[in-house]
N, C-alpha and C. Protein backbone atom coordinates (compact mmCIF):
# COMPACT_ATOMS: atom_id res chain seq x y z
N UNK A 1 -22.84 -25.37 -9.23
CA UNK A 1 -22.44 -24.69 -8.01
C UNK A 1 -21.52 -25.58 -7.18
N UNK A 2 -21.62 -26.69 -7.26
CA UNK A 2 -20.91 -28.00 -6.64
C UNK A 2 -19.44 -27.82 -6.86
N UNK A 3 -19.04 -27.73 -8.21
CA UNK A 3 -18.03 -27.57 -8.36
C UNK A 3 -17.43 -26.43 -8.60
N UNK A 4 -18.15 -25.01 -8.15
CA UNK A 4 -17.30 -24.03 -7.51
C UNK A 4 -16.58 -23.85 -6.62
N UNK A 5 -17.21 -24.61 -5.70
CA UNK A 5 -17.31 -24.84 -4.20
C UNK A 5 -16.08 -25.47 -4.09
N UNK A 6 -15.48 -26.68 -4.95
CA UNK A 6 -14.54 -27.53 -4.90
C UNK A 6 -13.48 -26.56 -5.64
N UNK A 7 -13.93 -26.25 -7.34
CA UNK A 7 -12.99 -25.73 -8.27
C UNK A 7 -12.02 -24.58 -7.44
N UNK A 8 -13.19 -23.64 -7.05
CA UNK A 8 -12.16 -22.15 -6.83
C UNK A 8 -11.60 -22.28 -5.54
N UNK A 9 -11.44 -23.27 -5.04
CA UNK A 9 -10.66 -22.73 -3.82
C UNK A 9 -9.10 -23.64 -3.93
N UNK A 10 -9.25 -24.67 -5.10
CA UNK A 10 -7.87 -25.61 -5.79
C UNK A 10 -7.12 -23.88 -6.42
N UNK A 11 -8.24 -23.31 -7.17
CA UNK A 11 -7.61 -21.89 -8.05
C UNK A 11 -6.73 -20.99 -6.94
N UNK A 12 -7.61 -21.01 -6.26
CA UNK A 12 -6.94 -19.87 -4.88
C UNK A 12 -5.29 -20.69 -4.44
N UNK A 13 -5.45 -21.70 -4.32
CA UNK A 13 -4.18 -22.44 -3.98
C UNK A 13 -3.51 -22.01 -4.92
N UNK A 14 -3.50 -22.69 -6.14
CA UNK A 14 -2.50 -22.61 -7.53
C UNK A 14 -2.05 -21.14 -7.72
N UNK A 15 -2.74 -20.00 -6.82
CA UNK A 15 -2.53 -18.69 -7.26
C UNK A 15 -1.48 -18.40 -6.04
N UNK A 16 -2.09 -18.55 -5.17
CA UNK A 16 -0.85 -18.23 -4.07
C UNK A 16 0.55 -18.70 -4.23
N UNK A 17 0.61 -20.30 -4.42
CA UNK A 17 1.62 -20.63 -5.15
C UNK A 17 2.28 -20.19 -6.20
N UNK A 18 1.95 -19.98 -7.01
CA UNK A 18 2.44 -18.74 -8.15
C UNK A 18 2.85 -17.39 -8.01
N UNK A 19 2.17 -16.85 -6.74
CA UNK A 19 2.59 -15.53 -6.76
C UNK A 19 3.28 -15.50 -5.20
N UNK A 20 3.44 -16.62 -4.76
CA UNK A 20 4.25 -16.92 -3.73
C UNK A 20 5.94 -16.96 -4.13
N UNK A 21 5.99 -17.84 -5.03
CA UNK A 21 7.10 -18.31 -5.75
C UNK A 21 7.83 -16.64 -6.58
N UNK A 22 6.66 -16.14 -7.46
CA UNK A 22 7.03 -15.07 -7.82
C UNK A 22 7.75 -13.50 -6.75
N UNK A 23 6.75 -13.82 -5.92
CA UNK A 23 7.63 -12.83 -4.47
C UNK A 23 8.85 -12.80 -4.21
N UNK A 24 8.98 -14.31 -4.20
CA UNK A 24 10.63 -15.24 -3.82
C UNK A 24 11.29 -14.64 -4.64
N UNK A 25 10.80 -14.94 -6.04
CA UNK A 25 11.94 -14.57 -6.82
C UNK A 25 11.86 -13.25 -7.06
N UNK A 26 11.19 -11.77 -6.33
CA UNK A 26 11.66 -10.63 -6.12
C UNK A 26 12.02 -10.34 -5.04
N UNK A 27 12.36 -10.93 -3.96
CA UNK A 27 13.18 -11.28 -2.88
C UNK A 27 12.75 -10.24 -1.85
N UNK A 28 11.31 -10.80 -2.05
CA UNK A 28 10.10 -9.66 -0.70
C UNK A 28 9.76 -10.95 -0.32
N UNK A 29 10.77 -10.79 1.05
CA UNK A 29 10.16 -11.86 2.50
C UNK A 29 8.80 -11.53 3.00
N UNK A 30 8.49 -10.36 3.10
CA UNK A 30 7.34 -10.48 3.44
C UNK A 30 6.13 -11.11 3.04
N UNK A 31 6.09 -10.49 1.77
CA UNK A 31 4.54 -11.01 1.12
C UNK A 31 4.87 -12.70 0.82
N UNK A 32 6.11 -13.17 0.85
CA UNK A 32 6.40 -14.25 0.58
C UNK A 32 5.90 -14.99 1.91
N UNK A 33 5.91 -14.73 3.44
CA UNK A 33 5.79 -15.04 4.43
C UNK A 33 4.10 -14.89 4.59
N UNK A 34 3.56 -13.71 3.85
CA UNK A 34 1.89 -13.87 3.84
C UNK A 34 1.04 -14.75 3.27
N UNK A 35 2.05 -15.01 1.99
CA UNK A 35 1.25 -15.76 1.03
C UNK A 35 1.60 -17.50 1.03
N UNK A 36 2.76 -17.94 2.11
CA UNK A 36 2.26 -19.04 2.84
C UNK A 36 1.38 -19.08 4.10
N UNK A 37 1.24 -18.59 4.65
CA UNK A 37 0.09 -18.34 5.15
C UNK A 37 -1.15 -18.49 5.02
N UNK A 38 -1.10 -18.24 3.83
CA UNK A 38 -2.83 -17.85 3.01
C UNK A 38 -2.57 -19.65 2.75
N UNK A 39 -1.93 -19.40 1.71
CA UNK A 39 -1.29 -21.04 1.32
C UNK A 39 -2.23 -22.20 2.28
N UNK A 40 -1.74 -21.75 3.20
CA UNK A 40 -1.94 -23.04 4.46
C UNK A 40 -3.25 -23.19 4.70
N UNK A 41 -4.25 -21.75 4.92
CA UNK A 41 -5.29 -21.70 5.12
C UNK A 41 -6.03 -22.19 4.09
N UNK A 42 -6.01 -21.89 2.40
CA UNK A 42 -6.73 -22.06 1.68
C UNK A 42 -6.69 -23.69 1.18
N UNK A 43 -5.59 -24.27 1.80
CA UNK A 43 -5.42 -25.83 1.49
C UNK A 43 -5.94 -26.30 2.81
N UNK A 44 -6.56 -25.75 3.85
CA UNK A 44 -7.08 -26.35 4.84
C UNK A 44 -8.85 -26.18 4.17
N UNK A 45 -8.99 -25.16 3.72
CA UNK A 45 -10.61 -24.54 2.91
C UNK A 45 -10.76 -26.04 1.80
N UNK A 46 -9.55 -26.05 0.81
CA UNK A 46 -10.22 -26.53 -0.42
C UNK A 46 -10.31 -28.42 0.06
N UNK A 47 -9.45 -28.59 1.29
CA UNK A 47 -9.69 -30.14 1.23
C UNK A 47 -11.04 -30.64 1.91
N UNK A 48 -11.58 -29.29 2.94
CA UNK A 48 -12.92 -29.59 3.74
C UNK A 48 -13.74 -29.12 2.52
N UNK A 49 -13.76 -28.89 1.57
CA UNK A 49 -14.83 -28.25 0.33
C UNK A 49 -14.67 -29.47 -0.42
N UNK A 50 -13.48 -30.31 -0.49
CA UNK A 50 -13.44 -31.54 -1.21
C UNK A 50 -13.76 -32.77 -0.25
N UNK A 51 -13.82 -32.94 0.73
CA UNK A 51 -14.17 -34.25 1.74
C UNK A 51 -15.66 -33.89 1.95
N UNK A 52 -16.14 -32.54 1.92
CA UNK A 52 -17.47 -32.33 1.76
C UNK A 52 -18.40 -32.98 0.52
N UNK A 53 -17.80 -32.46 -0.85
CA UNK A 53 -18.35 -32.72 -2.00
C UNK A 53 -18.19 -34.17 -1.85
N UNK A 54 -17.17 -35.28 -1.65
CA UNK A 54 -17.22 -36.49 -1.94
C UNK A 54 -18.15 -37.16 -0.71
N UNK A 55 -18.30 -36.36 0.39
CA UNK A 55 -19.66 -36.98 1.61
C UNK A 55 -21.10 -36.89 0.35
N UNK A 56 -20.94 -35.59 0.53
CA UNK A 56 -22.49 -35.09 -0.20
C UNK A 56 -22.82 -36.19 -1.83
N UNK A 57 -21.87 -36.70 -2.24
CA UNK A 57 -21.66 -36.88 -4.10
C UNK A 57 -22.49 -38.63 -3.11
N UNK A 58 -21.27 -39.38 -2.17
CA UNK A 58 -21.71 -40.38 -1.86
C UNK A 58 -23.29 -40.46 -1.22
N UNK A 59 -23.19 -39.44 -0.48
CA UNK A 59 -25.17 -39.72 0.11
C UNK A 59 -26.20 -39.70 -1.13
N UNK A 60 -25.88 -39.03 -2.37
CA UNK A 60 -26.62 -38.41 -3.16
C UNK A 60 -26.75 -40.19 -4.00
N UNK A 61 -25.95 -40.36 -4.26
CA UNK A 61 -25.53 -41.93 -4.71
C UNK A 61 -26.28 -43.70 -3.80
N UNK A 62 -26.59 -43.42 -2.61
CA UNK A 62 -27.02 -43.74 -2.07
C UNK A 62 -28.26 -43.67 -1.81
N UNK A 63 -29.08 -42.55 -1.69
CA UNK A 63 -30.30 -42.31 -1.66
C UNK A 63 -31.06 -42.26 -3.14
N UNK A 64 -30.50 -42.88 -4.76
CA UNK A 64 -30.46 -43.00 -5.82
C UNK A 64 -30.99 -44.51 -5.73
N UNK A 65 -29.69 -45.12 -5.10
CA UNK A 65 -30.36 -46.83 -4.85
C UNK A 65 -31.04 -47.07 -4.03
N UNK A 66 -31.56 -46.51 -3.32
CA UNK A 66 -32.89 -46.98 -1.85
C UNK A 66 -34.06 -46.87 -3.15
N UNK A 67 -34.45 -45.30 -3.42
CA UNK A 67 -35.66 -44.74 -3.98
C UNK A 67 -35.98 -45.57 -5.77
């Protein structure tokens, strides 16, 4: 589950990007203008889902060497 949390939201990026780029190159400003957008948001999601997992990975690592 850990690395859903991290995996699918890198996927969600790589997809927007792809079908961002693909918009472009059917030369619809719009959805091209939505899907940075999303872009922005979902790379603000996947780096707090990744600074999360590497808090949580380090406490888990830590409380390994106390016990």
């Amino acid at each position: 589950m850990k690395y859903l949390r991290v995996g699918l939201p890198f996927v969600v990026v790589f997809t927007c990007v792809l079908n961002g780029f693909l918009a472009y190159s059917d030369s619809n400003n719009m959805a091209v203008v939505a899907y940075i957008t999303a872009l922005f948001g979902w790379i603000a999601i996947a780096h707090d889902e990744y600074l999360t997992y590497q808090r949580n990975k380090r406490i888990e690592n830590v409380s390994d060497t106390i016990a």
